[in-house]
C-alpha atoms as a PDB file:
ATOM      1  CA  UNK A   1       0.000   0.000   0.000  1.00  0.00           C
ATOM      2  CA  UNK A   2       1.059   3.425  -0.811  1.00  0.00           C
ATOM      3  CA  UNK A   3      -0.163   6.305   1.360  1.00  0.00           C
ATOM      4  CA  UNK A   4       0.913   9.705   1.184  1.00  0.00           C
ATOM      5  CA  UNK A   5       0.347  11.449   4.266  1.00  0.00           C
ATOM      6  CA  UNK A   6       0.446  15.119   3.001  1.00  0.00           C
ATOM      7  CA  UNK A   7      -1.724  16.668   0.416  1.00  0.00           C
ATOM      8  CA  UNK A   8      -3.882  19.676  -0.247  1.00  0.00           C
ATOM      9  CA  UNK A   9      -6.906  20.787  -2.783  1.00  0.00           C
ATOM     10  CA  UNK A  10      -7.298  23.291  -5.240  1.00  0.00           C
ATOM     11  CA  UNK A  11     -10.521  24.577  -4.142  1.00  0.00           C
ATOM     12  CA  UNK A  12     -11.296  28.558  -5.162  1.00  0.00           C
ATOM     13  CA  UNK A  13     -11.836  30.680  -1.670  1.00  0.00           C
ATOM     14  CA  UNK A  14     -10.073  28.938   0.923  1.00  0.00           C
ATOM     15  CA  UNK A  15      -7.010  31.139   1.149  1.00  0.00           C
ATOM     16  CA  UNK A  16      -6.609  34.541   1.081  1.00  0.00           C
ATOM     17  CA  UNK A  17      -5.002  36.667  -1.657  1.00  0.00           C
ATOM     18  CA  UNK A  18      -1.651  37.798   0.037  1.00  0.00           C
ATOM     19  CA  UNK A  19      -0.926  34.158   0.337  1.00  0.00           C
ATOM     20  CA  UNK A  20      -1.611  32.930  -3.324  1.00  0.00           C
ATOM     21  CA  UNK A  21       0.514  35.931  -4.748  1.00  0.00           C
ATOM     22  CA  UNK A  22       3.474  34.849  -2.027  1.00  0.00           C
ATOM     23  CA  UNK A  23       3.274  31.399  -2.985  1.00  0.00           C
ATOM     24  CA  UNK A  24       3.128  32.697  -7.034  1.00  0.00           C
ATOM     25  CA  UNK A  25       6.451  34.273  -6.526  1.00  0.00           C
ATOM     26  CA  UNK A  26       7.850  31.073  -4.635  1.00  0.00           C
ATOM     27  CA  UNK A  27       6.399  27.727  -6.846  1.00  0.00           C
ATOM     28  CA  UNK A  28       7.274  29.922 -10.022  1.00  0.00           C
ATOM     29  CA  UNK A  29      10.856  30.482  -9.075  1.00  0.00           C
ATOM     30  CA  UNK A  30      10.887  26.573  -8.513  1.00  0.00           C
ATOM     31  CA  UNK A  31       9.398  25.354 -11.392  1.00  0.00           C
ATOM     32  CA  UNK A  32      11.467  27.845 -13.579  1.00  0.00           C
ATOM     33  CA  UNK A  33      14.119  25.945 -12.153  1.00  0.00           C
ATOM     34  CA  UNK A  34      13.415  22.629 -12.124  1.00  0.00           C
ATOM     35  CA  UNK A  35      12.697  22.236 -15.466  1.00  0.00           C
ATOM     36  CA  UNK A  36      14.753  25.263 -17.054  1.00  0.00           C
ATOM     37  CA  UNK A  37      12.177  27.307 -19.167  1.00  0.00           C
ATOM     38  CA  UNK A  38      11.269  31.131 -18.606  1.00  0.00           C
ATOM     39  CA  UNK A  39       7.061  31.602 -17.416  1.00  0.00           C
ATOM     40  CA  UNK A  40       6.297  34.634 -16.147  1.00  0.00           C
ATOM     41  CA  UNK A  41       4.266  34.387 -12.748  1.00  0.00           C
ATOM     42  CA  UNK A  42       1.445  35.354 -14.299  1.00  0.00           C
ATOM     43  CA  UNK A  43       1.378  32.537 -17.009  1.00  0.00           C
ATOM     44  CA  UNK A  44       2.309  30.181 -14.505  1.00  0.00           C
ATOM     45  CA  UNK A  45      -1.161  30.559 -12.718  1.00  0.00           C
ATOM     46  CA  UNK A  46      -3.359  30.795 -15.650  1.00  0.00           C
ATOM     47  CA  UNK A  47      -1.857  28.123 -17.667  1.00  0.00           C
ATOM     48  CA  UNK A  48      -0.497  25.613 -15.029  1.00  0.00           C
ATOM     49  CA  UNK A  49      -1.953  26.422 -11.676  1.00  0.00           C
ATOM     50  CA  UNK A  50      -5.775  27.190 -12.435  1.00  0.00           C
ATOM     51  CA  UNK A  51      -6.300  23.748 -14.250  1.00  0.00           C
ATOM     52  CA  UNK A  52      -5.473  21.729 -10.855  1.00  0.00           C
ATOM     53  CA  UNK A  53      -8.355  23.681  -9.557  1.00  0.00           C
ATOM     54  CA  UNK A  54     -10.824  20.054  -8.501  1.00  0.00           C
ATOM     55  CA  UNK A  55     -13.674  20.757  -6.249  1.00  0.00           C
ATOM     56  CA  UNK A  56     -13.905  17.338  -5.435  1.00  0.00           C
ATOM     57  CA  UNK A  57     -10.835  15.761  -5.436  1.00  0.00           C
ATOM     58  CA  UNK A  58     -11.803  13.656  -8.392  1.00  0.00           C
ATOM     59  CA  UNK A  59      -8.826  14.811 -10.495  1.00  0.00           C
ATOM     60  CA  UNK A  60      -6.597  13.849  -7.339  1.00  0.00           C
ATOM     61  CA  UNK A  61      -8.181  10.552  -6.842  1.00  0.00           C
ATOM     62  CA  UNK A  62      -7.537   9.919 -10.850  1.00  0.00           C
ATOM     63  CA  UNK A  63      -3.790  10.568 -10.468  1.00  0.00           C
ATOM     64  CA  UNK A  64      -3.836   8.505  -7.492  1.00  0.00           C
ATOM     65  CA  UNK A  65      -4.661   5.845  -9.795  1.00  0.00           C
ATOM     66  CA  UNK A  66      -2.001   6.612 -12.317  1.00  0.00           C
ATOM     67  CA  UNK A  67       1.072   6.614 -10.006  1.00  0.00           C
ATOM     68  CA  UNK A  68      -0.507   3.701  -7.674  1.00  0.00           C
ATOM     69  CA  UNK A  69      -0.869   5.872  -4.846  1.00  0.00           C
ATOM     70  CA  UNK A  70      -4.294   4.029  -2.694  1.00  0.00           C
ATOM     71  CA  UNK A  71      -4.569   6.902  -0.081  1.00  0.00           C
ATOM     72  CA  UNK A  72      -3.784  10.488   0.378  1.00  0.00           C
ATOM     73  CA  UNK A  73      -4.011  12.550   3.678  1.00  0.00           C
ATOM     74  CA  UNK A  74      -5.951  15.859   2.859  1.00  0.00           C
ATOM     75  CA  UNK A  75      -6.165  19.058   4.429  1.00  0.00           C
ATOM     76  CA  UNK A  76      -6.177  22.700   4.286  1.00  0.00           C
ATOM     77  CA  UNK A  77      -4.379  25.031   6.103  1.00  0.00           C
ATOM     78  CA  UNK A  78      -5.664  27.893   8.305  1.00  0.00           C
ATOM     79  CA  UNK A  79      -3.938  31.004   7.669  1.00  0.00           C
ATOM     80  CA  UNK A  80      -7.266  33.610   8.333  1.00  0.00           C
ATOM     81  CA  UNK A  81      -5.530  34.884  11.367  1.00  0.00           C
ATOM     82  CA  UNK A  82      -2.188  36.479   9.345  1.00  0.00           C
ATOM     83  CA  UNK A  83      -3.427  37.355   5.807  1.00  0.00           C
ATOM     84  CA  UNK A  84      -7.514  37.885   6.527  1.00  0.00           C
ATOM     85  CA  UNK A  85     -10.091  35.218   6.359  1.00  0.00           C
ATOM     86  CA  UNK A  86     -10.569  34.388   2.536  1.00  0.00           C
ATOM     87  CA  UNK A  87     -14.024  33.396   1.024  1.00  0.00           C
ATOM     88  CA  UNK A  88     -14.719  30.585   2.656  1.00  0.00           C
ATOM     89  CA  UNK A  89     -13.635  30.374   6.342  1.00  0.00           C
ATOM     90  CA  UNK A  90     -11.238  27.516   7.787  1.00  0.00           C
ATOM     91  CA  UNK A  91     -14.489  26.265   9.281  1.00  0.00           C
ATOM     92  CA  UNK A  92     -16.073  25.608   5.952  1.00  0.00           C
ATOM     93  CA  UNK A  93     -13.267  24.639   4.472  1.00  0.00           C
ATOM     94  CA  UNK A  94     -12.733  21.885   6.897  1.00  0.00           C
ATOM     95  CA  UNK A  95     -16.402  20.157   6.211  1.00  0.00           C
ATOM     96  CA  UNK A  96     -15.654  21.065   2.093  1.00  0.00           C
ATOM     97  CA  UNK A  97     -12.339  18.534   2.925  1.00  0.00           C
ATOM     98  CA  UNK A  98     -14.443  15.866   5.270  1.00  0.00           C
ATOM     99  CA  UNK A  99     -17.178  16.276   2.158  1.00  0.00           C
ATOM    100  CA  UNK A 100     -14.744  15.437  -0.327  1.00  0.00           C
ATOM    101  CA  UNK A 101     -13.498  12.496   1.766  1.00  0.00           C
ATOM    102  CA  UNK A 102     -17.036  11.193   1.858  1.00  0.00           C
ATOM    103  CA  UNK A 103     -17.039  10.765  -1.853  1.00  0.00           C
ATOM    104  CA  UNK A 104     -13.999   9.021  -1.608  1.00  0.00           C
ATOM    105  CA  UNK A 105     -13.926   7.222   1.677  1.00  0.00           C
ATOM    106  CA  UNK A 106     -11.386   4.763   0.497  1.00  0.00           C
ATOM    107  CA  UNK A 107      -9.169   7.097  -0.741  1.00  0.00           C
ATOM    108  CA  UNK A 108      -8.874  10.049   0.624  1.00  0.00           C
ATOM    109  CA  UNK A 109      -8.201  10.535   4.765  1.00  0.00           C
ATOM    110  CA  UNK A 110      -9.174  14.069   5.815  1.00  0.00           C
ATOM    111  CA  UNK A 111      -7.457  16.520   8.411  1.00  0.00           C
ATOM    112  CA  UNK A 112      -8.810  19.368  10.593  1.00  0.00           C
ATOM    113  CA  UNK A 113      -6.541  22.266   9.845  1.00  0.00           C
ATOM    114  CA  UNK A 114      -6.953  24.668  12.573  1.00  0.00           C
ATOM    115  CA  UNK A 115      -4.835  27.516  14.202  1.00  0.00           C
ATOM    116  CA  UNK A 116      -4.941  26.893  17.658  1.00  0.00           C
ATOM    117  CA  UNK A 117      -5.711  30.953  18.920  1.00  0.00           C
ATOM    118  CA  UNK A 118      -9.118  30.694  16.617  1.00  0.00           C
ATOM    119  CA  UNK A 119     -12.246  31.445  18.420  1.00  0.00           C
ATOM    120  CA  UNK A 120     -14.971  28.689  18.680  1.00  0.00           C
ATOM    121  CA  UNK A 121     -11.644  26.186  17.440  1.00  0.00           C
ATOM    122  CA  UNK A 122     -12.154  24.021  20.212  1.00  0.00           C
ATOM    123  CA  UNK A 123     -16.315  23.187  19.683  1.00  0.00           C
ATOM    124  CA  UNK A 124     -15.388  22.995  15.741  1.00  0.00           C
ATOM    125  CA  UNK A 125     -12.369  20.039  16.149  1.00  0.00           C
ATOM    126  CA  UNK A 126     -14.967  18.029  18.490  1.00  0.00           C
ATOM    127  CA  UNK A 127     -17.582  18.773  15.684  1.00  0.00           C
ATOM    128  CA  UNK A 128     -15.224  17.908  13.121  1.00  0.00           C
ATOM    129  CA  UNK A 129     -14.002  14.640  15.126  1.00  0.00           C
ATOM    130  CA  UNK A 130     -16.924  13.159  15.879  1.00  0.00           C
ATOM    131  CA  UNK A 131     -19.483  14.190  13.358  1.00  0.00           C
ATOM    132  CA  UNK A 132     -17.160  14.347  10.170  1.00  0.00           C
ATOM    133  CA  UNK A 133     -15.127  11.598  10.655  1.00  0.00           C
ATOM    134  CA  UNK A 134     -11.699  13.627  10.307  1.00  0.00           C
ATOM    135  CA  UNK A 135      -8.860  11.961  11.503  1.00  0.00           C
ATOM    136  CA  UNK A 136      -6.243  14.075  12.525  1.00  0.00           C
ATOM    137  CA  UNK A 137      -4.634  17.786  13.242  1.00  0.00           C
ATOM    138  CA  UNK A 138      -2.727  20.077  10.976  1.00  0.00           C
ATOM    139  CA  UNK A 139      -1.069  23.093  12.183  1.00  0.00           C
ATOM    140  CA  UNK A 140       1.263  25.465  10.947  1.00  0.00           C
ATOM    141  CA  UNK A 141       2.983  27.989  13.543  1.00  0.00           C
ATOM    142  CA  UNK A 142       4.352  30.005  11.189  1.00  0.00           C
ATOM    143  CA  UNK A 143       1.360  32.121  11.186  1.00  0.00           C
ATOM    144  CA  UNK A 144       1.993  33.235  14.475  1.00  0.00           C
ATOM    145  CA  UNK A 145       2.220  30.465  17.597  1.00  0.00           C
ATOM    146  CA  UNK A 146       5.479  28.488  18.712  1.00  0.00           C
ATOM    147  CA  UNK A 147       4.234  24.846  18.943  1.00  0.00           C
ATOM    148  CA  UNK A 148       5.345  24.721  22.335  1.00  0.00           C
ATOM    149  CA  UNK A 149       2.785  27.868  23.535  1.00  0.00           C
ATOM    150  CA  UNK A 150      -0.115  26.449  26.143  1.00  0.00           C
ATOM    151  CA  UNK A 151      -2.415  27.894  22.899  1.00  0.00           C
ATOM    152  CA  UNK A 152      -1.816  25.237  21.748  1.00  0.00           C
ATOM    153  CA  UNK A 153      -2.337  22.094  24.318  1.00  0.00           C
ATOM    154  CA  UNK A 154      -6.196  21.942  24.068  1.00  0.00           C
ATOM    155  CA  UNK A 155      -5.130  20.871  20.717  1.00  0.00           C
ATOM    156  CA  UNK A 156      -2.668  17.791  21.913  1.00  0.00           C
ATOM    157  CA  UNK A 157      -4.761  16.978  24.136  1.00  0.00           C
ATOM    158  CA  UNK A 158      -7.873  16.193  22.353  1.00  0.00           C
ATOM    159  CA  UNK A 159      -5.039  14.162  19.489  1.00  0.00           C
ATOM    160  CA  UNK A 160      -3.927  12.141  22.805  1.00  0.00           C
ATOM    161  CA  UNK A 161      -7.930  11.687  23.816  1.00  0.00           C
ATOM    162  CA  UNK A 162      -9.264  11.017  20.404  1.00  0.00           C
ATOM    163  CA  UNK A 163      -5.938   8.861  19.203  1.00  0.00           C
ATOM    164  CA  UNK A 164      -5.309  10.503  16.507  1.00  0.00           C
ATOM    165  CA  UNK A 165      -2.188  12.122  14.385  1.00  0.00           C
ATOM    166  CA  UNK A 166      -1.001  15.602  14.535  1.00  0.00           C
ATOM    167  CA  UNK A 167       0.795  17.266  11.331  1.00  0.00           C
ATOM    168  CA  UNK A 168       2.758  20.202  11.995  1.00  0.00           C
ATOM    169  CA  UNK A 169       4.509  22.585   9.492  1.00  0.00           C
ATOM    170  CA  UNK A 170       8.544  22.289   9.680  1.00  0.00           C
ATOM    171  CA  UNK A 171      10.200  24.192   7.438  1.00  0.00           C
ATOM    172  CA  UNK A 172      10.498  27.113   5.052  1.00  0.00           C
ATOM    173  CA  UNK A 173       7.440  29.039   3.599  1.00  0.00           C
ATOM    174  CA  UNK A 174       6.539  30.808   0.358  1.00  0.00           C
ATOM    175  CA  UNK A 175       7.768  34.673  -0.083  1.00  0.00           C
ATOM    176  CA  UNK A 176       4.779  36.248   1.900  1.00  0.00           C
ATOM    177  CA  UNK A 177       4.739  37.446   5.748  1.00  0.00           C
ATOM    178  CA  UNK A 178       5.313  33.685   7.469  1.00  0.00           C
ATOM    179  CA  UNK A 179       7.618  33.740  10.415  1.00  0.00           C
ATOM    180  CA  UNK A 180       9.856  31.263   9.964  1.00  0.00           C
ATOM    181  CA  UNK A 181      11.520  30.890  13.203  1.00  0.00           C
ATOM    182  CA  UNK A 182       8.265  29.532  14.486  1.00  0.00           C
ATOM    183  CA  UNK A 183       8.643  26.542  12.241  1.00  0.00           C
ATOM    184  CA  UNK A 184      11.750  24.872  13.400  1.00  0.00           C
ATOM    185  CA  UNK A 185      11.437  21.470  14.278  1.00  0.00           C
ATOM    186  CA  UNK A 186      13.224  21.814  17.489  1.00  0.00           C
ATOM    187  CA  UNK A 187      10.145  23.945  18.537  1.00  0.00           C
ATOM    188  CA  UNK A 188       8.125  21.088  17.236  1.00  0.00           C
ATOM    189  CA  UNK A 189      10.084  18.404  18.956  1.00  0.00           C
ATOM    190  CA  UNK A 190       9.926  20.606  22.405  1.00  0.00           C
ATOM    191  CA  UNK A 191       5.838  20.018  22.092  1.00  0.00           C
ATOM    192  CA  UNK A 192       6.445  16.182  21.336  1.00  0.00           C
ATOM    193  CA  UNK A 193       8.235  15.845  24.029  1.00  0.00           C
ATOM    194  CA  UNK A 194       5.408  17.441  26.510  1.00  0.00           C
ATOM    195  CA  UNK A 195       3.273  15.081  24.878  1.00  0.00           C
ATOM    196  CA  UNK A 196       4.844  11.935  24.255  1.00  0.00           C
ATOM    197  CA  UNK A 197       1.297   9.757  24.044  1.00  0.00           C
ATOM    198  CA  UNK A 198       0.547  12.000  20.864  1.00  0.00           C
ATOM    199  CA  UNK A 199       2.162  10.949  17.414  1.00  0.00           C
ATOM    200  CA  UNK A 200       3.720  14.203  15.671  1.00  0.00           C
ATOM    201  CA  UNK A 201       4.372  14.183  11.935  1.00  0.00           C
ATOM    202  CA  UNK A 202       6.894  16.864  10.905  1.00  0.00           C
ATOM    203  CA  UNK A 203       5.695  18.043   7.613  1.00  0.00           C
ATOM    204  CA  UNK A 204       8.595  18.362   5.056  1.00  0.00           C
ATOM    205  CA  UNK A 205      11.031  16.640   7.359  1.00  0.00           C
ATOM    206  CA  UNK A 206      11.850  19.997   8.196  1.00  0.00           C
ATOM    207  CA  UNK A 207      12.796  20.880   4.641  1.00  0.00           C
ATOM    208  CA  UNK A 208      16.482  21.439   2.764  1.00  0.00           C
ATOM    209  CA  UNK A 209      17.835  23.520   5.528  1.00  0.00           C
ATOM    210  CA  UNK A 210      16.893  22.074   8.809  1.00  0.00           C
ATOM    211  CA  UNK A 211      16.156  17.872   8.504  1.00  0.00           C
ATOM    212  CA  UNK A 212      19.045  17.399  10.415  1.00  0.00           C
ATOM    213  CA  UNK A 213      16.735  19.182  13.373  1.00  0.00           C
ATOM    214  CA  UNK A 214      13.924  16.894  11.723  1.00  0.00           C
ATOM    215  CA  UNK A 215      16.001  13.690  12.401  1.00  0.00           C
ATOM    216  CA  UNK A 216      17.549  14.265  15.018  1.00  0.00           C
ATOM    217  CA  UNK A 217      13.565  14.901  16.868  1.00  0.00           C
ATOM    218  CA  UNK A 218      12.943  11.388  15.252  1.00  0.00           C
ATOM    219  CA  UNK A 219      15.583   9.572  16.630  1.00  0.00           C
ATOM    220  CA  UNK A 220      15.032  10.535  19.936  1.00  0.00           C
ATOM    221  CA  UNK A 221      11.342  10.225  20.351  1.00  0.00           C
ATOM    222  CA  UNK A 222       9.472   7.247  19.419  1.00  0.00           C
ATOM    223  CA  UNK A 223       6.409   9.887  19.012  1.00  0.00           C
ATOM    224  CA  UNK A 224       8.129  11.779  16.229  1.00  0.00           C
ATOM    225  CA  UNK A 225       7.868  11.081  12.422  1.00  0.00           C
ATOM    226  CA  UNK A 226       9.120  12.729   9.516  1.00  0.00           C
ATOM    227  CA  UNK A 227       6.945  13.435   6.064  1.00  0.00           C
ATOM    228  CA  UNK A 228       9.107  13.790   2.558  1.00  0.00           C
ATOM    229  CA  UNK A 229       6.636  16.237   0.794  1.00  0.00           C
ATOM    230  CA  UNK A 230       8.844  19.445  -0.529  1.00  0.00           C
ATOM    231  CA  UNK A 231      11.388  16.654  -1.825  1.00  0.00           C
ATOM    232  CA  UNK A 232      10.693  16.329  -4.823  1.00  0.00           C
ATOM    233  CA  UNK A 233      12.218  19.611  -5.836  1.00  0.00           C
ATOM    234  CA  UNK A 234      15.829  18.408  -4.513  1.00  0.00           C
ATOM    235  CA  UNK A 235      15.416  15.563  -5.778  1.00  0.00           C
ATOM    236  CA  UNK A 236      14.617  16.798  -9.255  1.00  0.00           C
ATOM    237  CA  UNK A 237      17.723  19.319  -9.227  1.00  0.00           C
ATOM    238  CA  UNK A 238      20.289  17.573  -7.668  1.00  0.00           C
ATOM    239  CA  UNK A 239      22.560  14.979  -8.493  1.00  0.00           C
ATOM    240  CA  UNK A 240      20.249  11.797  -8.034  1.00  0.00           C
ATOM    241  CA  UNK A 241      23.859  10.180  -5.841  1.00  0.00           C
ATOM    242  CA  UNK A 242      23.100  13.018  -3.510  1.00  0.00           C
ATOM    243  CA  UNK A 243      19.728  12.301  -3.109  1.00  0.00           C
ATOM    244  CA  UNK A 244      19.953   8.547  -2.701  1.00  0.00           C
ATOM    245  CA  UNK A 245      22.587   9.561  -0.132  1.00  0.00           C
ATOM    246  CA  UNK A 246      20.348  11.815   1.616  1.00  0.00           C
ATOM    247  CA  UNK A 247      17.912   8.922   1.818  1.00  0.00           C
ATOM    248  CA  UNK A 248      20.399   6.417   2.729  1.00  0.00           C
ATOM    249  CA  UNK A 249      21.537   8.529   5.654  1.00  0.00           C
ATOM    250  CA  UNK A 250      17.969   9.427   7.567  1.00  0.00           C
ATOM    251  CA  UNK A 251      16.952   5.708   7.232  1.00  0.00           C
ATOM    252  CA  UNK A 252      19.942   5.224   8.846  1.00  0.00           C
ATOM    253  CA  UNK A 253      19.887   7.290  11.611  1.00  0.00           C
ATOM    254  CA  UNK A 254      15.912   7.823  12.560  1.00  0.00           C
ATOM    255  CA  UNK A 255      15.038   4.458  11.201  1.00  0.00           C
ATOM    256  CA  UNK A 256      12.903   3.854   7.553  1.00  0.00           C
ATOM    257  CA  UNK A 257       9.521   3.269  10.465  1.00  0.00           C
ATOM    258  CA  UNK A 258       9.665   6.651  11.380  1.00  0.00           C
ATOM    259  CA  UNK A 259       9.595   8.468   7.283  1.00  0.00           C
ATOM    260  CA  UNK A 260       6.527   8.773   5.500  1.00  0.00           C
ATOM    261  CA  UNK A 261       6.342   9.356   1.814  1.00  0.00           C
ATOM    262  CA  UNK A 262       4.504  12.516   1.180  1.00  0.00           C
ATOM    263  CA  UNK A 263       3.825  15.030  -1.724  1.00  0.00           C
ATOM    264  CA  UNK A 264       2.513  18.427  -0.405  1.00  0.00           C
ATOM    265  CA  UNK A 265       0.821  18.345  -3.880  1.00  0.00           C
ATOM    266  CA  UNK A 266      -0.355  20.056  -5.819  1.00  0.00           C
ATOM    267  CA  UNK A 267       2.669  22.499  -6.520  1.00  0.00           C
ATOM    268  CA  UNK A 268       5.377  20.485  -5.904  1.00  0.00           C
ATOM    269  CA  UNK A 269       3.887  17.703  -8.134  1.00  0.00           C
ATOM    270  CA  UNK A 270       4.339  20.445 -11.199  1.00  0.00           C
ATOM    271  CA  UNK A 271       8.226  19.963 -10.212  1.00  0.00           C
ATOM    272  CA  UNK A 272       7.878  16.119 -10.607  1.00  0.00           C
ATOM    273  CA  UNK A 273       4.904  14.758 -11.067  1.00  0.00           C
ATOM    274  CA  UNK A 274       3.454  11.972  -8.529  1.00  0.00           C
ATOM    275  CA  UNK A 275       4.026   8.817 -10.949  1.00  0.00           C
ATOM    276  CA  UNK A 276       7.917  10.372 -11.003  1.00  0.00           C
ATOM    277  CA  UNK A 277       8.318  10.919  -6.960  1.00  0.00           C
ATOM    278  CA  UNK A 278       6.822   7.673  -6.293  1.00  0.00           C
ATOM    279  CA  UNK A 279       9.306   5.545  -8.784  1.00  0.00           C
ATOM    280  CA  UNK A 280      12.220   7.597  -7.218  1.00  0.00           C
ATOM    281  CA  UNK A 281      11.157   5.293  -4.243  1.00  0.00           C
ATOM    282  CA  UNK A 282      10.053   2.276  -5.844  1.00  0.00           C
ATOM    283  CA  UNK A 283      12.570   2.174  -8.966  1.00  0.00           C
ATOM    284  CA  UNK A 284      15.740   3.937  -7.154  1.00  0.00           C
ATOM    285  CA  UNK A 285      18.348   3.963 -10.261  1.00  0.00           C
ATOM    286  CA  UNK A 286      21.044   3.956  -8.000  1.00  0.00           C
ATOM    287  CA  UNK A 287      23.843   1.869  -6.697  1.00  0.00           C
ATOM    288  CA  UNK A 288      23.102   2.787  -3.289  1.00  0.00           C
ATOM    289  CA  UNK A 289      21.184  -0.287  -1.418  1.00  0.00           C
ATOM    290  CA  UNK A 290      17.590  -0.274   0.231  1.00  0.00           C
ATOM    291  CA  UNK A 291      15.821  -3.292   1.393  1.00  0.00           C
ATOM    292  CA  UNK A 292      12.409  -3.970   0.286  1.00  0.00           C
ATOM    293  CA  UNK A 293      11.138  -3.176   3.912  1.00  0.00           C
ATOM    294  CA  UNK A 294      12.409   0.153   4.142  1.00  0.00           C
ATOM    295  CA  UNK A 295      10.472   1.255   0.783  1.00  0.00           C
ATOM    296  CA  UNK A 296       7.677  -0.569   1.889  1.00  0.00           C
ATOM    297  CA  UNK A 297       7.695   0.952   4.934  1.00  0.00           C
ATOM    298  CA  UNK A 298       8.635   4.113   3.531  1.00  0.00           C
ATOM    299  CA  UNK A 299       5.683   4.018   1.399  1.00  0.00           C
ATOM    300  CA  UNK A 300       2.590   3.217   3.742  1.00  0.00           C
ATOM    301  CA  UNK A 301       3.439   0.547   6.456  1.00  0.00           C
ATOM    302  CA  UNK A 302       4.836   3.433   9.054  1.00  0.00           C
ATOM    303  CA  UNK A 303       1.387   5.512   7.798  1.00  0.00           C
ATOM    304  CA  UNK A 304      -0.720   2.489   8.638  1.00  0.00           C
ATOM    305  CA  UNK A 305       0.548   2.723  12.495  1.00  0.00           C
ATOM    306  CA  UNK A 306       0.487   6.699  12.747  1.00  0.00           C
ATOM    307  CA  UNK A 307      -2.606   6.407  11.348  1.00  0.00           C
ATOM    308  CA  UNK A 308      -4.092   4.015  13.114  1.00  0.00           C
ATOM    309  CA  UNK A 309      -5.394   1.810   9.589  1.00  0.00           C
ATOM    310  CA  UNK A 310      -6.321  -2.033   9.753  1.00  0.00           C
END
């Protein structure tokens, strides 16, 4: 089985215009990059971004079935408190996310993205939880909260009551007004480790510039897991020895049951497409050596226990 624990929709309204012009700037830069032509941000919307928009998630489901991908974790992300509240509010967005995973209940395993200083957040999650059927957290404290802040222990505390995942932002951040100091994963790892009945995913494995704060969480706690999403853009740019490498050395150290294969899609999936970033894992054209359990593991067995699958 093939899970990947970390992906969004394209759904019109849900985030707020200082954010999609950041971002712009960013995921143009990258794809420029990645595969060497000149689109000007503008084009890169119109003619690449706005046909991912999928209401539904039937487009996502439908490249699901291309790459071989059987489940994808889904969420949004709740940025109304730093850039404004967009069209639709984070509450609505979270029951258009639950609604989408209705239509595809064996597909698609929904998140409540929340930020934790939101008023009525609390009565939402529990609405969320137990009439929606979502099945774990997301936060990202770059808008504004170190993960560590009492803010946010209602929030691990419901995850350790209702035993379920949380998936918190480590990382970098598009060009827009983020703070990233909020997002390091040794702030993350300092709320693990207050919470050590509570499974933590750290989103991006804290990205090019701090996994070795990513790993080093993982190794230590047996609460602490690392997602790959953002990956795909080294991996497309680099030197594929590097990258095998790279891989080599965090199964190595934190242990191939503690890394989840992930996407962050849609935008990084423009760098390499799904079908690509899930043969990097399953094809490997390298002389460097992983055992069929690692990828395996790699690939969905360590989701099934953070998720809590049969």
């Amino acid at each position: 089985m093939i899970i990947d624990v970390h992906r969004h929709m394209v759904v019109k309204g849900t985030v707020q215009g200082d954010y999609i012009r950041g971002a712009q700037k960013s995921f143009t830069m990258m794809y420029r990059k990645s595969h060497k032509v000149d689109i000007s941000d503008k084009d890169f919307t119109d003619k690449v971004v706005r046909p991912l928009i999928d209401p539904n998630g039937d487009n996502i489901v439908a490249e699901m079935d291309k790459a071989g991908v059987d489940k994808s974790v889904i969420f949004g992300v709740d940025y109304g408190l730093v850039y404004g509240e967009p069209p639709m509010n984070i509450f609505d967005t979270n029951k258009h996310y639950a609604k989408a995973a209705q239509r595809h209940p064996d597909r698609f395993i929904p998140f409540m993205a929340i930020d934790p200083r939101r008023n009525g957040a609390l009565k939402h999650c529990e609405e969320m939880y137990h009439e929606w059927g979502m099945k774990g957290f997301k936060m990202h404290p770059g808008v504004g909260y170190m993960p560590y802040d009492p803010c946010c222990f209602w929030i691990y505390e419901k995850a350790r009551e209702w035993n379920i995942p949380i998936l918190i932002h480590t990382g970098g951040a598009p060009a827009t007004r983020l703070n990233w100091e909020y997002s390091c994963p040794r702030h993350a790892a300092s709320a693990a480790a207050l919470y050590p009945e509570v499974d933590f995913i750290f989103a991006h494995c804290g990205d090019y510039g701090w996994w070795q704060e990513a790993i080093q969480a993982a190794m230590w706690m047996p609460n602490v897991y690392v997602d790959l999403s953002l990956w795909q853009d080294p991996y497309v740019r680099l030197p594929k020895p590097r990258f095998y490498q790279w891989l080599r050395d965090i199964i190595d150290l934190a242990g191939a049951d503690k890394i989840l294969f992930a996407t962050d899609a849609p935008y990084p999936n423009l760098m390499c497409p799904l079908k690509d970033w899930a043969d990097a894992f399953r094809k490997r054209e390298t002389d460097i050596k992983f055992t069929d359990e690692e990828i395996n593991l790699i690939m969905g067995e360590a989701a099934r226990k953070v998720l809590r699958l049969k």
